[in-house]
Every structure is written in structure tokens, then in C-alpha cells.
PDB file of N, CA and C in Angstrom:
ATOM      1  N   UNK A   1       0.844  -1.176   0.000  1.00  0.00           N
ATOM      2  CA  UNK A   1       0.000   0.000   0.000  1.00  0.00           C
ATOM      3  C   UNK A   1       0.895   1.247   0.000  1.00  0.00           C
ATOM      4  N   UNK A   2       0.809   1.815  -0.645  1.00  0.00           N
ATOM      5  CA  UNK A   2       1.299   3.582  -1.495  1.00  0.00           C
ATOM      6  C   UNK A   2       0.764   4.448   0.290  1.00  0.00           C
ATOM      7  N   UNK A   3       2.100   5.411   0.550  1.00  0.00           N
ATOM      8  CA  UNK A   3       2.239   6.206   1.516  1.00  0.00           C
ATOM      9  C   UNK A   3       0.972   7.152   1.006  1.00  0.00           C
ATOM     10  N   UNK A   4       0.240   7.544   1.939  1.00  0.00           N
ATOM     11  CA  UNK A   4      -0.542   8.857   1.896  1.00  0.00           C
ATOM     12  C   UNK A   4      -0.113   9.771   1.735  1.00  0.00           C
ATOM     13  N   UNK A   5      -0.353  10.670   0.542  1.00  0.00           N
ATOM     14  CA  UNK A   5       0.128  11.974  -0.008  1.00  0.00           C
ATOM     15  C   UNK A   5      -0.007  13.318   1.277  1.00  0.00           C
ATOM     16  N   UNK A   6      -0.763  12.987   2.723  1.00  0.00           N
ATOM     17  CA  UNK A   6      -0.723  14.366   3.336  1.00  0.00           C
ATOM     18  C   UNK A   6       0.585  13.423   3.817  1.00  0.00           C
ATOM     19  N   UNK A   7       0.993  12.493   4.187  1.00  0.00           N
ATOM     20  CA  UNK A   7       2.580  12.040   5.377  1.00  0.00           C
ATOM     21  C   UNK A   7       3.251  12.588   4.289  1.00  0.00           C
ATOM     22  N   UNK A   8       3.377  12.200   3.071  1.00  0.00           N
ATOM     23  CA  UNK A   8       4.416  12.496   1.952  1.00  0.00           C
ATOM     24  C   UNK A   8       4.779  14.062   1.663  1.00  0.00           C
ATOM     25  N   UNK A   9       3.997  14.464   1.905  1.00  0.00           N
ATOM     26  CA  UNK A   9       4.324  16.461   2.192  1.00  0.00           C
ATOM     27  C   UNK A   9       5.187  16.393   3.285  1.00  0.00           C
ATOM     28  N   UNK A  10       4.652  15.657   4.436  1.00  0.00           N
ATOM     29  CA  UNK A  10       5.083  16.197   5.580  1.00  0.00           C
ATOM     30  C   UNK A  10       6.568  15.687   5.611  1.00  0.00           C
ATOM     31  N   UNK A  11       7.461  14.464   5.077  1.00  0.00           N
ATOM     32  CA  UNK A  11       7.915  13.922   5.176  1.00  0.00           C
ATOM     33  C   UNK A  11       9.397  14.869   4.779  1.00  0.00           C
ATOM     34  N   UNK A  12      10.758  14.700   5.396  1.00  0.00           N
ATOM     35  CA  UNK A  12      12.044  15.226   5.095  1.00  0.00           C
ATOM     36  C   UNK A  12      12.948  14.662   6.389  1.00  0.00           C
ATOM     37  N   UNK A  13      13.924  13.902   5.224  1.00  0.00           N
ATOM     38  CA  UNK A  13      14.853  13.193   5.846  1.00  0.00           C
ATOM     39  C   UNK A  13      15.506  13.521   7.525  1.00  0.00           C
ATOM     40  N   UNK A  14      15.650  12.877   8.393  1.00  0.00           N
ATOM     41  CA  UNK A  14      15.921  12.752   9.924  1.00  0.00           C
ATOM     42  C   UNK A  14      17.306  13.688   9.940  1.00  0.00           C
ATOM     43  N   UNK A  15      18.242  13.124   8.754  1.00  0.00           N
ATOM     44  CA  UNK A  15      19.695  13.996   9.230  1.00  0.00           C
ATOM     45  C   UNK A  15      19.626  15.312   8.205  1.00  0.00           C
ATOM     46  N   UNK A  16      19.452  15.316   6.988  1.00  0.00           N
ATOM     47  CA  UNK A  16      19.849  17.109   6.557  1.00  0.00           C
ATOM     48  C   UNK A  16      18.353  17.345   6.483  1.00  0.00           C
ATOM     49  N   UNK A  17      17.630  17.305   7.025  1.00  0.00           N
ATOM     50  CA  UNK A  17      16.418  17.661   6.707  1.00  0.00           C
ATOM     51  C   UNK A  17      15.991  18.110   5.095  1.00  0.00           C
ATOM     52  N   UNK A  18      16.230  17.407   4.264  1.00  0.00           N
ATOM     53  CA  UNK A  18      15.748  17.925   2.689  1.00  0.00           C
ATOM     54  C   UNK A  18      15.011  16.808   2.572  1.00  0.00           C
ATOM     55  N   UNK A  19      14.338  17.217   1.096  1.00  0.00           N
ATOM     56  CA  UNK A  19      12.972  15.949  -0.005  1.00  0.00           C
ATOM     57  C   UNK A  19      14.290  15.133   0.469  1.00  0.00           C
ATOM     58  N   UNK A  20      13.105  13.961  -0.101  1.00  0.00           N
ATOM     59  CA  UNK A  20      13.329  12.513   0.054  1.00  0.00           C
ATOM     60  C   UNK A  20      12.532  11.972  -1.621  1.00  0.00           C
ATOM     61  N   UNK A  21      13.154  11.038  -1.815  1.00  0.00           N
ATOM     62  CA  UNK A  21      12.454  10.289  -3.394  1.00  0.00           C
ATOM     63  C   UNK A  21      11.586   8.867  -2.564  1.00  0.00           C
ATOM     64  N   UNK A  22      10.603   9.124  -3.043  1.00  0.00           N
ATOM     65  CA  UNK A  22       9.299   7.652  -2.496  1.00  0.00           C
ATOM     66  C   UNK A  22       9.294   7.142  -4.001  1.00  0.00           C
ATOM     67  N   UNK A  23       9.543   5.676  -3.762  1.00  0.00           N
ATOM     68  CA  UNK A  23      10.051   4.843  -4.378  1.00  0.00           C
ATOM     69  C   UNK A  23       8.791   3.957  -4.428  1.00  0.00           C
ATOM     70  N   UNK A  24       7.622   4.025  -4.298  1.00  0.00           N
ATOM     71  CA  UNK A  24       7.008   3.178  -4.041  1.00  0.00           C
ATOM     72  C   UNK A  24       6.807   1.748  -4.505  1.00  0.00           C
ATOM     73  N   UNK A  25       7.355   1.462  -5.625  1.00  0.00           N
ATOM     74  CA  UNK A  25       7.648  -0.157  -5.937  1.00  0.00           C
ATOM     75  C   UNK A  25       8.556  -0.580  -5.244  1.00  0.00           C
ATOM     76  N   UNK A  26       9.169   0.278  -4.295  1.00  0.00           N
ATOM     77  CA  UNK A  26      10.860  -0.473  -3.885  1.00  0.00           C
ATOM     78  C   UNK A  26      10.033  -0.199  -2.616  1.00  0.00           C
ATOM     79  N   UNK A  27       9.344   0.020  -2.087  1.00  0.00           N
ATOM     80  CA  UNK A  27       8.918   0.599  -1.116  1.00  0.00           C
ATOM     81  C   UNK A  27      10.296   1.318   0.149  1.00  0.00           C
ATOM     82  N   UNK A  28      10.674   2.085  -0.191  1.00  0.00           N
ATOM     83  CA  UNK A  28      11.639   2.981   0.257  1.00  0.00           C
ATOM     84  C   UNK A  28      11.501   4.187   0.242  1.00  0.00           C
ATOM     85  N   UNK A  29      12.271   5.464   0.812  1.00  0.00           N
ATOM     86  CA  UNK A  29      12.375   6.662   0.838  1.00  0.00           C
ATOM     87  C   UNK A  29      14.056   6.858   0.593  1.00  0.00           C
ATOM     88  N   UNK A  30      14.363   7.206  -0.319  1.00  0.00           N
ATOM     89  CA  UNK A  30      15.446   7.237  -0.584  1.00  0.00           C
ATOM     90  C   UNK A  30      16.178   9.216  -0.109  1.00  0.00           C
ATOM     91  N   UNK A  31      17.174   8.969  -0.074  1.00  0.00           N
ATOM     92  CA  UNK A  31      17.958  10.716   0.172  1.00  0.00           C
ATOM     93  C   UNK A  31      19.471  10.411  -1.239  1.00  0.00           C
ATOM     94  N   UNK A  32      19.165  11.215  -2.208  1.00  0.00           N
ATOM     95  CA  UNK A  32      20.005  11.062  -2.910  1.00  0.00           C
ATOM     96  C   UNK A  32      21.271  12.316  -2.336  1.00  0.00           C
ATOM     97  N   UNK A  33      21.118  12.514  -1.638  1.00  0.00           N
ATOM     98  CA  UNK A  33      22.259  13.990  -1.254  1.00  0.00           C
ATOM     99  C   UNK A  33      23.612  12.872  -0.501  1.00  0.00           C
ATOM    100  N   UNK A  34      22.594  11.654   0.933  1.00  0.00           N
ATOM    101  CA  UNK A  34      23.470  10.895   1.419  1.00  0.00           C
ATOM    102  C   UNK A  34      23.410  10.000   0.918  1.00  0.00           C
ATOM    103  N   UNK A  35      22.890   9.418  -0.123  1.00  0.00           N
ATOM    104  CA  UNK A  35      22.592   7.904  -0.801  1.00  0.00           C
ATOM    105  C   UNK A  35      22.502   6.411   0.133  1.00  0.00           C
ATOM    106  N   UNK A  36      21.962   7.092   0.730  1.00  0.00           N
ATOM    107  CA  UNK A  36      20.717   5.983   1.522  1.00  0.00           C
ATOM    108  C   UNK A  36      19.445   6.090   1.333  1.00  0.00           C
ATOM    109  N   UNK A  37      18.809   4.889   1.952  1.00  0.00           N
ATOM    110  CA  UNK A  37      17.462   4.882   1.820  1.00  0.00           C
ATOM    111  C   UNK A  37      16.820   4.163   2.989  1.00  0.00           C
ATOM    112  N   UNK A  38      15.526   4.111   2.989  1.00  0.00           N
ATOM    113  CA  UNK A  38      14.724   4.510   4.362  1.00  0.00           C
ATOM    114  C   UNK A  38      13.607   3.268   4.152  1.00  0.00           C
ATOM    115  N   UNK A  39      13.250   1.884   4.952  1.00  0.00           N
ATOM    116  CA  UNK A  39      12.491   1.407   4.380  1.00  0.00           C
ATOM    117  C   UNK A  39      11.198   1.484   4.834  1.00  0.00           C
ATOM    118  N   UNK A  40      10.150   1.065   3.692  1.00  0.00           N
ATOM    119  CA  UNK A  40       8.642   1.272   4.352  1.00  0.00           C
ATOM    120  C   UNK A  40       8.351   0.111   4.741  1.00  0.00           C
ATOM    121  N   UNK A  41       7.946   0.021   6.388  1.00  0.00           N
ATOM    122  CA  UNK A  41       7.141  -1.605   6.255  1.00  0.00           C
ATOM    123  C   UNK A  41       5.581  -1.422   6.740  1.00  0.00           C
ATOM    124  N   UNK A  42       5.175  -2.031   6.030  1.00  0.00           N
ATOM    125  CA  UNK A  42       3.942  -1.792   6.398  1.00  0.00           C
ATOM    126  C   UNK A  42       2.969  -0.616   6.551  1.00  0.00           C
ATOM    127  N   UNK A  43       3.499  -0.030   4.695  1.00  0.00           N
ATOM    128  CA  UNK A  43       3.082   1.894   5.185  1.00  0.00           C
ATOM    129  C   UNK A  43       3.225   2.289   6.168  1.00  0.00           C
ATOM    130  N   UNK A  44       4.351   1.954   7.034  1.00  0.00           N
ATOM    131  CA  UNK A  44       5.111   2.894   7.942  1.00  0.00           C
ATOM    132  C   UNK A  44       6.654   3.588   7.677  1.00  0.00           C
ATOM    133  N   UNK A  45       6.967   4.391   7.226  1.00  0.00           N
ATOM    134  CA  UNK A  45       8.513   4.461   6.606  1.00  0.00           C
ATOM    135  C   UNK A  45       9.301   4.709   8.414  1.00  0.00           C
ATOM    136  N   UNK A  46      10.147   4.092   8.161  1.00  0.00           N
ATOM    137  CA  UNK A  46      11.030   3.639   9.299  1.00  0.00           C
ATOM    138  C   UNK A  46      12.487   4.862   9.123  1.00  0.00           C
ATOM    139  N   UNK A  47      12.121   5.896   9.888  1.00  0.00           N
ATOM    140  CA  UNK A  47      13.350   6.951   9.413  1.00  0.00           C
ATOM    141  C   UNK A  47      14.247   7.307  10.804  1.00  0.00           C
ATOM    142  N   UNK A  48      15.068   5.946  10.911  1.00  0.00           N
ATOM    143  CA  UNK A  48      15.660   6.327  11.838  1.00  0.00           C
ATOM    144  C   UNK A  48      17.288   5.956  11.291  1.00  0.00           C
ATOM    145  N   UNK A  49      17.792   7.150  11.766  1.00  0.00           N
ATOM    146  CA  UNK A  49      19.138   7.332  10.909  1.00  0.00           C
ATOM    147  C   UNK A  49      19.777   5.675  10.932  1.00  0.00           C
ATOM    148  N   UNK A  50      19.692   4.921  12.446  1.00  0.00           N
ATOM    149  CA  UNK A  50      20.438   3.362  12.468  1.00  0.00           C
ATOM    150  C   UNK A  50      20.414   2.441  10.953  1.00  0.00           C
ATOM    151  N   UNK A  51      18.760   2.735  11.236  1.00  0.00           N
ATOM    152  CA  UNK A  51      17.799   2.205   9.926  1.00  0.00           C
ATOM    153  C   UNK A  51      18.447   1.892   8.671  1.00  0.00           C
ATOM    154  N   UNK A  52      19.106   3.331   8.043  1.00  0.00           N
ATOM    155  CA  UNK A  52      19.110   3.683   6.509  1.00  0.00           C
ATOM    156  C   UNK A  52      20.117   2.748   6.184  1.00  0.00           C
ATOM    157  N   UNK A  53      19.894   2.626   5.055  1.00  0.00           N
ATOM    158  CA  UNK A  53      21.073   1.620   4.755  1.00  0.00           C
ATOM    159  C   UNK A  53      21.730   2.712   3.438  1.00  0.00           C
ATOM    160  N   UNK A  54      23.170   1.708   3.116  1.00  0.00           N
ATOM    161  CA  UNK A  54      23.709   2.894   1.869  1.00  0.00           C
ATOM    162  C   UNK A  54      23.252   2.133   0.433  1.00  0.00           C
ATOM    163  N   UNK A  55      23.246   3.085  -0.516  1.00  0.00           N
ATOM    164  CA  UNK A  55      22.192   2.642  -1.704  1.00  0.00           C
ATOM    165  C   UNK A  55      23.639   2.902  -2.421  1.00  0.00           C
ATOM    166  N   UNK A  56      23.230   1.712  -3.692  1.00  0.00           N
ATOM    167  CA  UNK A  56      25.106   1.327  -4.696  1.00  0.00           C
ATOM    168  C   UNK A  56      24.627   2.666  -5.601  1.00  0.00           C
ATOM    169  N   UNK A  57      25.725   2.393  -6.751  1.00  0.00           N
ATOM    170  CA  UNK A  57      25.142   3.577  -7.958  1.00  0.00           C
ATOM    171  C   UNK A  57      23.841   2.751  -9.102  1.00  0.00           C
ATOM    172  N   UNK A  58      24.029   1.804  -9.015  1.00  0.00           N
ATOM    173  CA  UNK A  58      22.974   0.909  -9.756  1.00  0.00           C
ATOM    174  C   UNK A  58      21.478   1.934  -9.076  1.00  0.00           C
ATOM    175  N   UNK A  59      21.401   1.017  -7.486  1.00  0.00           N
ATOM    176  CA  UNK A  59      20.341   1.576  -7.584  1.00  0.00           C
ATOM    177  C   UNK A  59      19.387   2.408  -6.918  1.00  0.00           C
ATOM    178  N   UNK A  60      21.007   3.698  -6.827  1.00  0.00           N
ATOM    179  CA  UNK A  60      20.019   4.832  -6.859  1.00  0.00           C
ATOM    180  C   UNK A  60      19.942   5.349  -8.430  1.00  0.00           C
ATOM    181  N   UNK A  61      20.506   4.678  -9.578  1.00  0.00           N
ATOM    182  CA  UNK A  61      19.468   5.154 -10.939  1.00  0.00           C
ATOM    183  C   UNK A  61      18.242   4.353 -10.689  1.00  0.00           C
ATOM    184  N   UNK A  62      18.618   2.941 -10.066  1.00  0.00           N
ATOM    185  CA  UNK A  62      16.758   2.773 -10.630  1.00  0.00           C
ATOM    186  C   UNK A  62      15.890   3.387  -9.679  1.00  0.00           C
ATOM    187  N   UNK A  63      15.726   4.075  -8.739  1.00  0.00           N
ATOM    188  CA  UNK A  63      15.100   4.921  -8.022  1.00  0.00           C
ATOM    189  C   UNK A  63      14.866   6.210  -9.085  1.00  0.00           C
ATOM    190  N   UNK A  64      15.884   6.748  -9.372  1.00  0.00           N
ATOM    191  CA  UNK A  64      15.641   7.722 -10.130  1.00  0.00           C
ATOM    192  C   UNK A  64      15.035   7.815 -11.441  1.00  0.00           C
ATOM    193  N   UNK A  65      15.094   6.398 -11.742  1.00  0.00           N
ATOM    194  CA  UNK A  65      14.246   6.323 -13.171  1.00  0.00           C
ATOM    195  C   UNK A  65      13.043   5.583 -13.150  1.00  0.00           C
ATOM    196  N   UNK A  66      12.859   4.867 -12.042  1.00  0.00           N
ATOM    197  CA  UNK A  66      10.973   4.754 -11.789  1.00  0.00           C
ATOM    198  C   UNK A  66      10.496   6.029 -11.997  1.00  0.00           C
ATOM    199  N   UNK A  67       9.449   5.571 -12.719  1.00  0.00           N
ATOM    200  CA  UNK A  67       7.958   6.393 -12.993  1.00  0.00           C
ATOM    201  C   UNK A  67       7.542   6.610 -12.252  1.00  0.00           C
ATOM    202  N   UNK A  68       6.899   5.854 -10.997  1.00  0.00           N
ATOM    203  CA  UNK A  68       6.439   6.380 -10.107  1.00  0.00           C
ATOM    204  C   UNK A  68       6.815   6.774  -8.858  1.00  0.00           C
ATOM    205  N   UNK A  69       7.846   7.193  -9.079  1.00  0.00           N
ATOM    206  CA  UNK A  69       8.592   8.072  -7.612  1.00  0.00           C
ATOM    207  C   UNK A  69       8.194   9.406  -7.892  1.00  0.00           C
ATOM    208  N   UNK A  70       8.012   9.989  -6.607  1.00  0.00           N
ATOM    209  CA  UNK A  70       8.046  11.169  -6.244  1.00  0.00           C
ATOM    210  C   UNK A  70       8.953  11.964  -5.122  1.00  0.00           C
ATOM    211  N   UNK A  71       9.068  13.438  -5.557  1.00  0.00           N
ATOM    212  CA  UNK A  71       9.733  14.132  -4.091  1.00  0.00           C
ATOM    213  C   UNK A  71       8.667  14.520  -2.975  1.00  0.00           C
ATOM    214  N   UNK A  72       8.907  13.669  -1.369  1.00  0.00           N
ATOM    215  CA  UNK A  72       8.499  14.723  -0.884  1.00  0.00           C
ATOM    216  C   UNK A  72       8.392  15.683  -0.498  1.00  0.00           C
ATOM    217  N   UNK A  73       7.437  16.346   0.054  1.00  0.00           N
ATOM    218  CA  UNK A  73       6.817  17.946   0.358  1.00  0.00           C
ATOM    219  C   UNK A  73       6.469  18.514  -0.733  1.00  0.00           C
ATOM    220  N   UNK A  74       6.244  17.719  -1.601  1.00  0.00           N
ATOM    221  CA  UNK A  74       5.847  17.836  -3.142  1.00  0.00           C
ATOM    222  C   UNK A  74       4.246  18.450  -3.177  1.00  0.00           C
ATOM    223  N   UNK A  75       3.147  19.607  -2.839  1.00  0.00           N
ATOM    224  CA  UNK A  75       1.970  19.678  -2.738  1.00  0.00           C
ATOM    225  C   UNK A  75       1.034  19.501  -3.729  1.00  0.00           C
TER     226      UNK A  75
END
């Protein structure tokens, strides 16, 4: 199940506070600034810095080239 678009506004990464990319087939929140990502379980995104894991160069392109990602705080 796809994050709710009012959390997805509200949503900006725990450490630099900027957008985040919702990945929703990967079900993740990705931060391309630190190239980690944030996972969702259970339409809950889990944003705790321990959490993030580091994302390769593979695939933060395929994050970036899904169709259906978005930035949040996106209105």
C-alpha cells in the first residue's frame, strides 16, 4: 500500500532535513544527497538514521528512473 500523499508532504529526511524520493515499488524513501534509503514496512517508513542503509550507484538510478517516484513535500 502507497504512503498517503498528506505524510508524503510532511515527510524530510531525519539527518539534513531535505525531499526525500518515495520509491514506491521499492517501497523505500530514498535521500540522494546521502545515498541511503529509508524502508517502508507496512506503510510505515522507518526513518531512523540506524535504519538507513547505503544505496550502490545501480540503484540509486533505478530509483531515479521509476515512474512512479516522487519528491516529498511535493503539494
Amino acid at each position: 500500500m502507497a504512503l498517503d500523499n498528506f505524510l508524503l508532504n510532511l515527510l524530510e529526511d531525519p539527518v539534513d532535513h531535505g525531499t526525500l524520493l518515495y520509491v514506491p515499488s521499492r517501497d523505500v524513501l530514498y535521500n540522494p544527497r546521502l545515498r541511503v534509503a529509508y524502508e517502508v514496512r507496512d506503510s510505515i517508513p522507518v526513518m531512523l538514521p540506524d535504519e538507513a542503509r547505503p544505496v550502490s550507484d545501480e540503484e540509486a538510478q533505478s530509483f531515479e528512473d521509476d515512474p512512479g517516484a516522487r519528491l516529498t513535500g511535493e503539494g
